[in-house]
PDB file of N, CA and C in Angstrom:
ATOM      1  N   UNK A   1     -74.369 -69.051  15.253  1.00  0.00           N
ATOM      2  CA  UNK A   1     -73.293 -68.241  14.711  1.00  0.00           C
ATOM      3  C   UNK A   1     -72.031 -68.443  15.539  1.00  0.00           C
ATOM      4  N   UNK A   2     -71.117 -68.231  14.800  1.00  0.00           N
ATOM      5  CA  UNK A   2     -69.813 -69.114  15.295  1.00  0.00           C
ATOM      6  C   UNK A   2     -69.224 -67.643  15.963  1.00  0.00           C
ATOM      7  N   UNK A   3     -68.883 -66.867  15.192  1.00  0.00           N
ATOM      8  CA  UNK A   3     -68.801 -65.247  15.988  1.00  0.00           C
ATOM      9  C   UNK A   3     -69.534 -64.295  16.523  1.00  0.00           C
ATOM     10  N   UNK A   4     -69.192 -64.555  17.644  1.00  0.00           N
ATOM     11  CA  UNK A   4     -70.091 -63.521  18.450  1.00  0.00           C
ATOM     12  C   UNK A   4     -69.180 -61.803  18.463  1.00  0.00           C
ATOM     13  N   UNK A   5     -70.150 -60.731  18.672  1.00  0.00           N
ATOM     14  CA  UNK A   5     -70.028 -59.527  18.366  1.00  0.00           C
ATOM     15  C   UNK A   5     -69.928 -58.675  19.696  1.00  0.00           C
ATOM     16  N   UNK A   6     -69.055 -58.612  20.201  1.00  0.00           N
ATOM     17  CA  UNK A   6     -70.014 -57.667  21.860  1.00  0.00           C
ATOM     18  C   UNK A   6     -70.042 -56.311  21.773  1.00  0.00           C
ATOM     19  N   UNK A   7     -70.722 -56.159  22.623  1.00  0.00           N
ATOM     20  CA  UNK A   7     -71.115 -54.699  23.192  1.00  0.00           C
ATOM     21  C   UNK A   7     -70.310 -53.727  22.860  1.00  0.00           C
ATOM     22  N   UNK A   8     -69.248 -53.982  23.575  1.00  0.00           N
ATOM     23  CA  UNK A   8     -67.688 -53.459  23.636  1.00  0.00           C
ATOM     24  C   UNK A   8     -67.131 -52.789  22.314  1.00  0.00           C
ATOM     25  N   UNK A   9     -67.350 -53.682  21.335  1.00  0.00           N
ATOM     26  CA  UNK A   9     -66.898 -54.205  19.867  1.00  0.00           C
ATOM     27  C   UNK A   9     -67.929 -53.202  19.235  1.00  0.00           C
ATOM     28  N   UNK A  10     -68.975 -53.557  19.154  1.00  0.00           N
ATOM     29  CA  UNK A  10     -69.542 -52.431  18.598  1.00  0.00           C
ATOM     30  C   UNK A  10     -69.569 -50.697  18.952  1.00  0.00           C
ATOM     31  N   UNK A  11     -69.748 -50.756  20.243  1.00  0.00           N
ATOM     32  CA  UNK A  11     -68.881 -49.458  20.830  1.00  0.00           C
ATOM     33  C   UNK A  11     -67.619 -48.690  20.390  1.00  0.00           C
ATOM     34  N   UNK A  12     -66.500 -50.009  20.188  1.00  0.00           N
ATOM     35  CA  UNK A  12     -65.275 -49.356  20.188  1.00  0.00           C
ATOM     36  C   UNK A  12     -65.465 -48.789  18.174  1.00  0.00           C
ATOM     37  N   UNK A  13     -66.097 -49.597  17.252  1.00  0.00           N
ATOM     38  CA  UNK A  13     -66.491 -49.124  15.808  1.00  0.00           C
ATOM     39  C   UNK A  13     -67.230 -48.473  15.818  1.00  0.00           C
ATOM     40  N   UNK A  14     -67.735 -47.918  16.891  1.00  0.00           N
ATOM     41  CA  UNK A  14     -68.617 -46.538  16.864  1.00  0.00           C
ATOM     42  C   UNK A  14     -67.660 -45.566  16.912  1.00  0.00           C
ATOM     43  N   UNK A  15     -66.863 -45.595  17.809  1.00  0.00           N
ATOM     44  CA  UNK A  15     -66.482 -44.487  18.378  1.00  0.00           C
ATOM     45  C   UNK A  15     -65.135 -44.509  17.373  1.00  0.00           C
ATOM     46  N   UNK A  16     -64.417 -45.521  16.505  1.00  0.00           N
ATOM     47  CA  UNK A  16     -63.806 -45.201  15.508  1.00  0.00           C
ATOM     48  C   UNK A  16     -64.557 -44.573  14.201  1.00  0.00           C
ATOM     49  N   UNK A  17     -65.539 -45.055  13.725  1.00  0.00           N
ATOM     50  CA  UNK A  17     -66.620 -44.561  13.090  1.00  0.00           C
ATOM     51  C   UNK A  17     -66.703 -43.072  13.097  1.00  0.00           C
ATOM     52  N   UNK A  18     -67.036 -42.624  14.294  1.00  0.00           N
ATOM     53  CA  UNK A  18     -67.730 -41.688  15.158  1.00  0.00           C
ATOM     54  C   UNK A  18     -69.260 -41.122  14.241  1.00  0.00           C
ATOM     55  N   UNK A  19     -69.428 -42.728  15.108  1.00  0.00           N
ATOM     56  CA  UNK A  19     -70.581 -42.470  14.837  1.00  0.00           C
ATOM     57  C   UNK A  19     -71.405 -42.637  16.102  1.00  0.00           C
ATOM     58  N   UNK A  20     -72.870 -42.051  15.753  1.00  0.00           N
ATOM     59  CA  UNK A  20     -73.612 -42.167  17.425  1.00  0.00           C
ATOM     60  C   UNK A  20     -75.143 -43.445  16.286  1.00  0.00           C
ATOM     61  N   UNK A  21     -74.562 -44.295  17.683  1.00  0.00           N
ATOM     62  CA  UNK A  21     -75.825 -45.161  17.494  1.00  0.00           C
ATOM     63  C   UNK A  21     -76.744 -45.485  18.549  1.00  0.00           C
ATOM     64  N   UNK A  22     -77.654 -45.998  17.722  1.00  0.00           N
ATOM     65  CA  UNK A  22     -79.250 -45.839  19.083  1.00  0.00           C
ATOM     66  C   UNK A  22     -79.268 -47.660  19.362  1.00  0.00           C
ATOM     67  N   UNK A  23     -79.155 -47.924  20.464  1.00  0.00           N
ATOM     68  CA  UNK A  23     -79.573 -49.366  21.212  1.00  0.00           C
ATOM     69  C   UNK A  23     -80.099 -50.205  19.457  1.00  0.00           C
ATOM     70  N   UNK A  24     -80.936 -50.124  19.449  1.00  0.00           N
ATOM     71  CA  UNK A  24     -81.798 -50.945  18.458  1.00  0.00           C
ATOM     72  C   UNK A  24     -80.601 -50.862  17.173  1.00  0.00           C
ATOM     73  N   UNK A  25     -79.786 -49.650  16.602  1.00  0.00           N
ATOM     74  CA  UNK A  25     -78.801 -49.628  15.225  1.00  0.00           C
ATOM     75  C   UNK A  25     -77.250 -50.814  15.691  1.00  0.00           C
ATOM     76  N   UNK A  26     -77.175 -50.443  17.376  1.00  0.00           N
ATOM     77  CA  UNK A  26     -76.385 -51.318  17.858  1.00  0.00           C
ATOM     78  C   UNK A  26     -76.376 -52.753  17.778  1.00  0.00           C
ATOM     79  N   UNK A  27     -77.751 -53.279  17.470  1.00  0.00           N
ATOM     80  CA  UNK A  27     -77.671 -54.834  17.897  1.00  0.00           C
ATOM     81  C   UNK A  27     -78.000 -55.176  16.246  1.00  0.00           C
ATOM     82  N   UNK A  28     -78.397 -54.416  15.130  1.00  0.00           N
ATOM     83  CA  UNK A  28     -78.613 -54.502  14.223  1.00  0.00           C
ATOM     84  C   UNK A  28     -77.172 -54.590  13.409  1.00  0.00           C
ATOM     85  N   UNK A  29     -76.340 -53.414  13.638  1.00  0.00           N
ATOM     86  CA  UNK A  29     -74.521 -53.765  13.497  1.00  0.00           C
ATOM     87  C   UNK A  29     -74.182 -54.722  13.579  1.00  0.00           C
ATOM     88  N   UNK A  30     -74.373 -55.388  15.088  1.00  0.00           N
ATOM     89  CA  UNK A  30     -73.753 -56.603  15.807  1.00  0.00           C
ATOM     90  C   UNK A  30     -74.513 -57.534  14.837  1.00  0.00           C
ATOM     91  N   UNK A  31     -75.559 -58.134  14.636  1.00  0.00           N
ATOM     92  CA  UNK A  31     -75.922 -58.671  13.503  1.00  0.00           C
ATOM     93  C   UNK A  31     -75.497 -59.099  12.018  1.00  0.00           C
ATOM     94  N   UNK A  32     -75.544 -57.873  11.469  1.00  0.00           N
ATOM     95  CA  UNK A  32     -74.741 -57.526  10.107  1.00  0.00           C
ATOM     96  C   UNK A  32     -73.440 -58.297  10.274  1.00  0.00           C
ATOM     97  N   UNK A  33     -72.424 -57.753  11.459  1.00  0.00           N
ATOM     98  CA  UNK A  33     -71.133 -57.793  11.543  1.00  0.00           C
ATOM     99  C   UNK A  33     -70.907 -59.448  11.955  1.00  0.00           C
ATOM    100  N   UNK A  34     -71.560 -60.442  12.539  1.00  0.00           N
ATOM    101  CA  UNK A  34     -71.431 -61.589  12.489  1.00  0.00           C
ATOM    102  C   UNK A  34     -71.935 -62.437  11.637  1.00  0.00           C
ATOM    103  N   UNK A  35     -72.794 -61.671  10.401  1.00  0.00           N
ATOM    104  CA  UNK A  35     -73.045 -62.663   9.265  1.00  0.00           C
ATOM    105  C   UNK A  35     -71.715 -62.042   8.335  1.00  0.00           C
ATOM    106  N   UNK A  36     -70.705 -61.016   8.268  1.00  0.00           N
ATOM    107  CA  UNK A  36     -70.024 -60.954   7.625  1.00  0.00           C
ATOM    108  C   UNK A  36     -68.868 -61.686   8.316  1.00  0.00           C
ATOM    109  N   UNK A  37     -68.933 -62.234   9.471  1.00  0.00           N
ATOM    110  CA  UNK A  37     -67.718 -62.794   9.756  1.00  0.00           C
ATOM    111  C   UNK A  37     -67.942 -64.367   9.584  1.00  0.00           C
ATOM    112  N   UNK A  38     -69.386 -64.906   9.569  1.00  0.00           N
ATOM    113  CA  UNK A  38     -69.520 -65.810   9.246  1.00  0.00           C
ATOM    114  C   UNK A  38     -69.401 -66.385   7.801  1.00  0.00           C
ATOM    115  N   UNK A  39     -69.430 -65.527   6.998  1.00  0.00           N
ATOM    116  CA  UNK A  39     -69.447 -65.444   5.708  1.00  0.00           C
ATOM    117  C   UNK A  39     -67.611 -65.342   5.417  1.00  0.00           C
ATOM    118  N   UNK A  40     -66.519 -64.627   6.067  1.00  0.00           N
ATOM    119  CA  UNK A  40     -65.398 -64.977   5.882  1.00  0.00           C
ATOM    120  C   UNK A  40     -64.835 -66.356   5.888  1.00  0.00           C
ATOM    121  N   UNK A  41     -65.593 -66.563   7.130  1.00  0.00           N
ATOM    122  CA  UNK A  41     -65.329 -67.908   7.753  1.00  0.00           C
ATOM    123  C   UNK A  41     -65.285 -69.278   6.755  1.00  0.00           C
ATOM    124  N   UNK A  42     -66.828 -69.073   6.150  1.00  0.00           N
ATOM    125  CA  UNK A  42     -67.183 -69.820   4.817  1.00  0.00           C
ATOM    126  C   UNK A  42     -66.245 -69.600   3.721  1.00  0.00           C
ATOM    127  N   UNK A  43     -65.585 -68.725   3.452  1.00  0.00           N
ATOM    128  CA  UNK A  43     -64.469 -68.192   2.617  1.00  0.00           C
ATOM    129  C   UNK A  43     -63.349 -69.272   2.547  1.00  0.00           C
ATOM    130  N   UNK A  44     -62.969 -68.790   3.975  1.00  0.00           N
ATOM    131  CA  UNK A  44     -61.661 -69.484   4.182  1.00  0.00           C
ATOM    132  C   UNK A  44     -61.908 -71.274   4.438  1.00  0.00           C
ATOM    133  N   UNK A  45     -63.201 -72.011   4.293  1.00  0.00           N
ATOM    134  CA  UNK A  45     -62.903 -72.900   3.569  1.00  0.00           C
ATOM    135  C   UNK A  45     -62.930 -73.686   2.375  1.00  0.00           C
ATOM    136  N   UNK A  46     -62.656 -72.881   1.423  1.00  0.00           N
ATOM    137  CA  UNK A  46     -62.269 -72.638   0.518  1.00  0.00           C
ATOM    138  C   UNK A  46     -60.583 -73.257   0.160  1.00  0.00           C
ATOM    139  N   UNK A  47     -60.780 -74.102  -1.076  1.00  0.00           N
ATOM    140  CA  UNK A  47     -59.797 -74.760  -1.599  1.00  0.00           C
ATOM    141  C   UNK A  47     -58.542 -73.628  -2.004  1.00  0.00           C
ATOM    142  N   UNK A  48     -57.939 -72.966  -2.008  1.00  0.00           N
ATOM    143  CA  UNK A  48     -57.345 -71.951  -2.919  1.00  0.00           C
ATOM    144  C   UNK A  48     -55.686 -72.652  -3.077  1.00  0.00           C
ATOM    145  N   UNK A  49     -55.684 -73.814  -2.850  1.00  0.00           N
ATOM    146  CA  UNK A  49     -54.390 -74.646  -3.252  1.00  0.00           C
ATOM    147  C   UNK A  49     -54.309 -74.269  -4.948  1.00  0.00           C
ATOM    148  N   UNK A  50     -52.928 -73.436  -5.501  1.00  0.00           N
ATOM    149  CA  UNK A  50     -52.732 -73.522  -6.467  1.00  0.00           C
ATOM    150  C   UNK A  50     -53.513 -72.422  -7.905  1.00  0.00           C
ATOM    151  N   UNK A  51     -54.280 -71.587  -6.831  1.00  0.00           N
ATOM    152  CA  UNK A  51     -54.710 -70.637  -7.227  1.00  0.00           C
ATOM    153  C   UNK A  51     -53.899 -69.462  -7.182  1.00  0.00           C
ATOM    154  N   UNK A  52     -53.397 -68.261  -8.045  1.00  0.00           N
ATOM    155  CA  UNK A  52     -52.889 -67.590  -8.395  1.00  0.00           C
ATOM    156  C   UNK A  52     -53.508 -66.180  -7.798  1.00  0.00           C
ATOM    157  N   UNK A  53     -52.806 -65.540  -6.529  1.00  0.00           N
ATOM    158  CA  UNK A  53     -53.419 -64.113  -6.103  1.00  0.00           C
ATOM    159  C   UNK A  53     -53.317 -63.161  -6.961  1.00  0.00           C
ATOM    160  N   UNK A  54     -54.416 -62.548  -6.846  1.00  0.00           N
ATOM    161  CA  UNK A  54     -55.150 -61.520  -8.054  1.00  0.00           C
ATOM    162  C   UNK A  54     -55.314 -60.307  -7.283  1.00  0.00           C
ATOM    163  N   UNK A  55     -54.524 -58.843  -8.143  1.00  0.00           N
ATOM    164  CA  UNK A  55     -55.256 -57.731  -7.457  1.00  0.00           C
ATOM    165  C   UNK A  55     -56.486 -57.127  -7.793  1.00  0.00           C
ATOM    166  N   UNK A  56     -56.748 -57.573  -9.310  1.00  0.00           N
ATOM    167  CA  UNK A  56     -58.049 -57.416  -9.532  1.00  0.00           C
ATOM    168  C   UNK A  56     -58.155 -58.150  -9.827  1.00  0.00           C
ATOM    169  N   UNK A  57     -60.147 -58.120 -10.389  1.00  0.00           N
ATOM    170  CA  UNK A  57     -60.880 -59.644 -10.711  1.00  0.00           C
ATOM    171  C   UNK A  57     -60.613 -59.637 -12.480  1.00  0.00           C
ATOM    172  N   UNK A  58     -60.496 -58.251 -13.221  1.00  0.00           N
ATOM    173  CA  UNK A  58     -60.457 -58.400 -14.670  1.00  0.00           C
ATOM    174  C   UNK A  58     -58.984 -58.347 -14.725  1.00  0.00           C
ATOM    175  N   UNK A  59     -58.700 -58.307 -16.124  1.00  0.00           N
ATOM    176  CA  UNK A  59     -57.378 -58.065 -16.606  1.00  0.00           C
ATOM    177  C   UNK A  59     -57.264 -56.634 -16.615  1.00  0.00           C
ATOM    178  N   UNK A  60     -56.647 -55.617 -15.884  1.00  0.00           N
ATOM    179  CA  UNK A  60     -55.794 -54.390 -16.070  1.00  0.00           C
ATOM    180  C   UNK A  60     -54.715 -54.028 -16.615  1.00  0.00           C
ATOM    181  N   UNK A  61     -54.666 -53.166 -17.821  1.00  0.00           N
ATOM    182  CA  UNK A  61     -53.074 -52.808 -18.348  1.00  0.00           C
ATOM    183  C   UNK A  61     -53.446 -51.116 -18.715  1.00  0.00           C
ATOM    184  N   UNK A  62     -51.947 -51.237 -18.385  1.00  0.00           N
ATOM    185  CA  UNK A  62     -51.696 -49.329 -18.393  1.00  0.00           C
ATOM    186  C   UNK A  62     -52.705 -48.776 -20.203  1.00  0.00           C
ATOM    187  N   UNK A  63     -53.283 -47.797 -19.672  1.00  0.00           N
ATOM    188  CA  UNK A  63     -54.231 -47.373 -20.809  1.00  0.00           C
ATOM    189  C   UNK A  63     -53.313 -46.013 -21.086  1.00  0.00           C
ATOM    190  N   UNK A  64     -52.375 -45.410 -20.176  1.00  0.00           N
ATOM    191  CA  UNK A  64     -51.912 -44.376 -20.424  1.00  0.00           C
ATOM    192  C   UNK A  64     -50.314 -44.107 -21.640  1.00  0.00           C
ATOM    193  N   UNK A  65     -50.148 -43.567 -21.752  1.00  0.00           N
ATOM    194  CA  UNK A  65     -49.022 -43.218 -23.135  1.00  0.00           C
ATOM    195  C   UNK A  65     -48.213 -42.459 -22.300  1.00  0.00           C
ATOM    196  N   UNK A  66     -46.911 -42.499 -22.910  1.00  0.00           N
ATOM    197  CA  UNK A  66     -45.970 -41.570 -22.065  1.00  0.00           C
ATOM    198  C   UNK A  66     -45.939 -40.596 -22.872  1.00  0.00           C
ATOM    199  N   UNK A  67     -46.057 -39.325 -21.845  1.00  0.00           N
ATOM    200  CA  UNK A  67     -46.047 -37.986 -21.826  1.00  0.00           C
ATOM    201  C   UNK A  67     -44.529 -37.478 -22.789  1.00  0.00           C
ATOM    202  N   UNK A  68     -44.728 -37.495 -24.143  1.00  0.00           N
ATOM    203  CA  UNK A  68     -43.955 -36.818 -25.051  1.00  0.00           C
ATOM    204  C   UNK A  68     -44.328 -35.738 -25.582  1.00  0.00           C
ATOM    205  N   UNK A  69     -43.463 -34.280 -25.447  1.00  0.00           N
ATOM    206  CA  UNK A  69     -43.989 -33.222 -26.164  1.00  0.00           C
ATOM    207  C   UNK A  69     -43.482 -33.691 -27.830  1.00  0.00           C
ATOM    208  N   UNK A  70     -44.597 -33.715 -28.721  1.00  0.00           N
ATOM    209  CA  UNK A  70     -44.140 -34.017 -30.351  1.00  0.00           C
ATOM    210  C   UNK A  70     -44.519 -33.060 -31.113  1.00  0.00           C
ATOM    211  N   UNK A  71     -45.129 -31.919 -31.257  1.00  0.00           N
ATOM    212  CA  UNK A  71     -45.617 -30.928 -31.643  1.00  0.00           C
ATOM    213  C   UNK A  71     -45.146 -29.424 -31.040  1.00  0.00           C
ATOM    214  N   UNK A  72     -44.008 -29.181 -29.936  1.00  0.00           N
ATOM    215  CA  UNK A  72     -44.166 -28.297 -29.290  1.00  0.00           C
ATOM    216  C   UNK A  72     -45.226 -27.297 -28.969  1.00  0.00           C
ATOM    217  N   UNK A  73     -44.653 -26.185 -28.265  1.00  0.00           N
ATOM    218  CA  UNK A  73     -45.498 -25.066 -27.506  1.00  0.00           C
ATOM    219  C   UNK A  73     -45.774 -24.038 -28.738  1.00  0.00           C
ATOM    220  N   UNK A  74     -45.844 -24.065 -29.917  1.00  0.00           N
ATOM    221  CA  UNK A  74     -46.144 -23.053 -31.165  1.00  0.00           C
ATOM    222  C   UNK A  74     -45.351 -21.987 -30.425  1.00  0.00           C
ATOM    223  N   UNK A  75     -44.290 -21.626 -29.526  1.00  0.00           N
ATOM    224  CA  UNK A  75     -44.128 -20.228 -28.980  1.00  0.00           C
ATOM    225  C   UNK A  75     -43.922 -19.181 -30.194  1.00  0.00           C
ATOM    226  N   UNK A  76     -42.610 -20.085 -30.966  1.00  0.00           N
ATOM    227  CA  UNK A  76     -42.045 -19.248 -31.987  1.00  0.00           C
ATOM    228  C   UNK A  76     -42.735 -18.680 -33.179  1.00  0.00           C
ATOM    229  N   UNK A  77     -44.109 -19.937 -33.768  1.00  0.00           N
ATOM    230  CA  UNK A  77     -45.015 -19.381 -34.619  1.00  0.00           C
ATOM    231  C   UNK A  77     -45.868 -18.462 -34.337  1.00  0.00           C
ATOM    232  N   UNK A  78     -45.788 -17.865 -32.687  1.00  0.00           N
ATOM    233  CA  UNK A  78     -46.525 -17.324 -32.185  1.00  0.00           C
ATOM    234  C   UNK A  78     -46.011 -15.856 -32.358  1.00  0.00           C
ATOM    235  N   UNK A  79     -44.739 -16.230 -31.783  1.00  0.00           N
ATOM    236  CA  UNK A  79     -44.183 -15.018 -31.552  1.00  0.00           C
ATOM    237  C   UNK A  79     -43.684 -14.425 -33.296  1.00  0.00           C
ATOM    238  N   UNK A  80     -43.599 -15.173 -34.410  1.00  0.00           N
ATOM    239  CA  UNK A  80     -43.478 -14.437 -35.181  1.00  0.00           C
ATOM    240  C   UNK A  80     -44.218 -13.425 -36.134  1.00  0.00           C
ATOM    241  N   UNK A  81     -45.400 -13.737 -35.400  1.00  0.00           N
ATOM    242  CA  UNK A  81     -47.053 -12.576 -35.987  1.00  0.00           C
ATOM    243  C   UNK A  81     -46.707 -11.634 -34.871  1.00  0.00           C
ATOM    244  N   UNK A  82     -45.729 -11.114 -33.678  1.00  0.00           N
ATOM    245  CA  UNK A  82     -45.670  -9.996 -32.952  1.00  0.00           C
ATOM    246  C   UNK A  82     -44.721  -8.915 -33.977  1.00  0.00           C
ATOM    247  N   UNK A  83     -45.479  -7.678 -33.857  1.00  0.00           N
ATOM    248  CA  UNK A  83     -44.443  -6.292 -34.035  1.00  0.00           C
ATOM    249  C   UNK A  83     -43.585  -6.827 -33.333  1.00  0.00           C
ATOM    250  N   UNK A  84     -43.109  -6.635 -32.259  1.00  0.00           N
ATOM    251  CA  UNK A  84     -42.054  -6.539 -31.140  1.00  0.00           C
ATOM    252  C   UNK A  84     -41.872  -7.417 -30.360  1.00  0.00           C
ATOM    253  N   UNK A  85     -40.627  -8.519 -30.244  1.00  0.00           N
ATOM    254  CA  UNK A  85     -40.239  -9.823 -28.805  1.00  0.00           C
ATOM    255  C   UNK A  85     -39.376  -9.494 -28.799  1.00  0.00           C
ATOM    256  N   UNK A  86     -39.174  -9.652 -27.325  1.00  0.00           N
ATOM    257  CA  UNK A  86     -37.733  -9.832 -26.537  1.00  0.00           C
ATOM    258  C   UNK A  86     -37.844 -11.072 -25.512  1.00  0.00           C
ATOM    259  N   UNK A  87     -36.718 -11.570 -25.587  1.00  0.00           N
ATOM    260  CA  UNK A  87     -36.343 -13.175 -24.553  1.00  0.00           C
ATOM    261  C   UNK A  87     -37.655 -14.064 -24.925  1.00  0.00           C
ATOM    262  N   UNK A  88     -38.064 -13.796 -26.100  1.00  0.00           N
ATOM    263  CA  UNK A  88     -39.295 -14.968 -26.222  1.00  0.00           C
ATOM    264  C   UNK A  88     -40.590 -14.633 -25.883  1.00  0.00           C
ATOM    265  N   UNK A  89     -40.807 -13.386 -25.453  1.00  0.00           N
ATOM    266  CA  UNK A  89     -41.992 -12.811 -25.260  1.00  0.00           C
ATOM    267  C   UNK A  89     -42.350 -11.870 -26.431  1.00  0.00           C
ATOM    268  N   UNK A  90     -43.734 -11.422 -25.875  1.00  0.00           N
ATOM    269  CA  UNK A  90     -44.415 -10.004 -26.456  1.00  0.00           C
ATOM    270  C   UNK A  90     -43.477  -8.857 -26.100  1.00  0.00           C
ATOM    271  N   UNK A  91     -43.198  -7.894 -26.508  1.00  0.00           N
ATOM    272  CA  UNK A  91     -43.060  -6.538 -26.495  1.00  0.00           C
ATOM    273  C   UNK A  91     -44.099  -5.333 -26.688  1.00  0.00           C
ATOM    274  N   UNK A  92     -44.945  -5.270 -25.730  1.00  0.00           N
ATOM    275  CA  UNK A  92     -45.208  -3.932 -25.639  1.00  0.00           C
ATOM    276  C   UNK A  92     -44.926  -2.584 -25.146  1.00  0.00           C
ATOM    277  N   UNK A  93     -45.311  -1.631 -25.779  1.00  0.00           N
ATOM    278  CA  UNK A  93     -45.225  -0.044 -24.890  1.00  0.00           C
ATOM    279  C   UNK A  93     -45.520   0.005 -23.599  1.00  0.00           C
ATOM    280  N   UNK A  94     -45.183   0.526 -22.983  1.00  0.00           N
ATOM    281  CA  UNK A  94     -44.618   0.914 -21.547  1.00  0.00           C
ATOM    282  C   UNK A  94     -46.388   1.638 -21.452  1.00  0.00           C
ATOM    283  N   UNK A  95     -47.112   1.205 -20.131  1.00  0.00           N
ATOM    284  CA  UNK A  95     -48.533   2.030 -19.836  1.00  0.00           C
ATOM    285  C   UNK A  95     -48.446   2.651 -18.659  1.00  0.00           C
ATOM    286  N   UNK A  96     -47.600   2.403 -17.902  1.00  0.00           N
ATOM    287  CA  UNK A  96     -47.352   3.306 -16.750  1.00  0.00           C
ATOM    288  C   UNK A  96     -46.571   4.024 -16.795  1.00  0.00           C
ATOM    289  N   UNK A  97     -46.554   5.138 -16.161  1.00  0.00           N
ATOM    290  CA  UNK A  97     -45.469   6.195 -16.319  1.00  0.00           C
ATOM    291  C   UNK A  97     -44.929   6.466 -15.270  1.00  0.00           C
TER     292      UNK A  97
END
């Protein structure tokens, strides 16, 4: 393996982590973490002359509609089944005295 992992290194992603690891989860990390760097490694040789950067892997387009009120708030059909409005509200009798 072309990257080596140290002690240190796994320590210091623990303790960003915060996580607590046991000797044996430590060297098992360090493991993991140099087949994923070996595996970058393999990445980057990789042709990508003329290849086009992608933020995703499918095609994404806006699914959303712009926010038009076209029907309004019914206030007024609302308010015209009240006995009594004022400023656009209900009007009721007074319950406190």
């Amino acid at each position: 393996m072309a990257n080596q992992i140290t002690d240190e290194t796994i320590e210091y992603v623990g303790i960003l982590a915060k996580l607590e690891l046991s000797d044996a989860e430590k060297e098992e990390a360090k493991k993991d973490m140099e087949k994923m760097l070996d595996y970058i490694d393999t990445l980057n040789e990789l042709d990508t002359d003329g290849v086009e950067p992608m933020s995703h892997v499918f095609p994404v387009h806006n699914v959303f509609r712009e926010d038009v009120v076209t029907n309004g708030d019914g206030s007024a059909d609302t308010l015209a089944n009240a006995p009594l409005a004022k400023d656009q509200s209900f009007k009721v009798p007074k319950t406190i005295g």
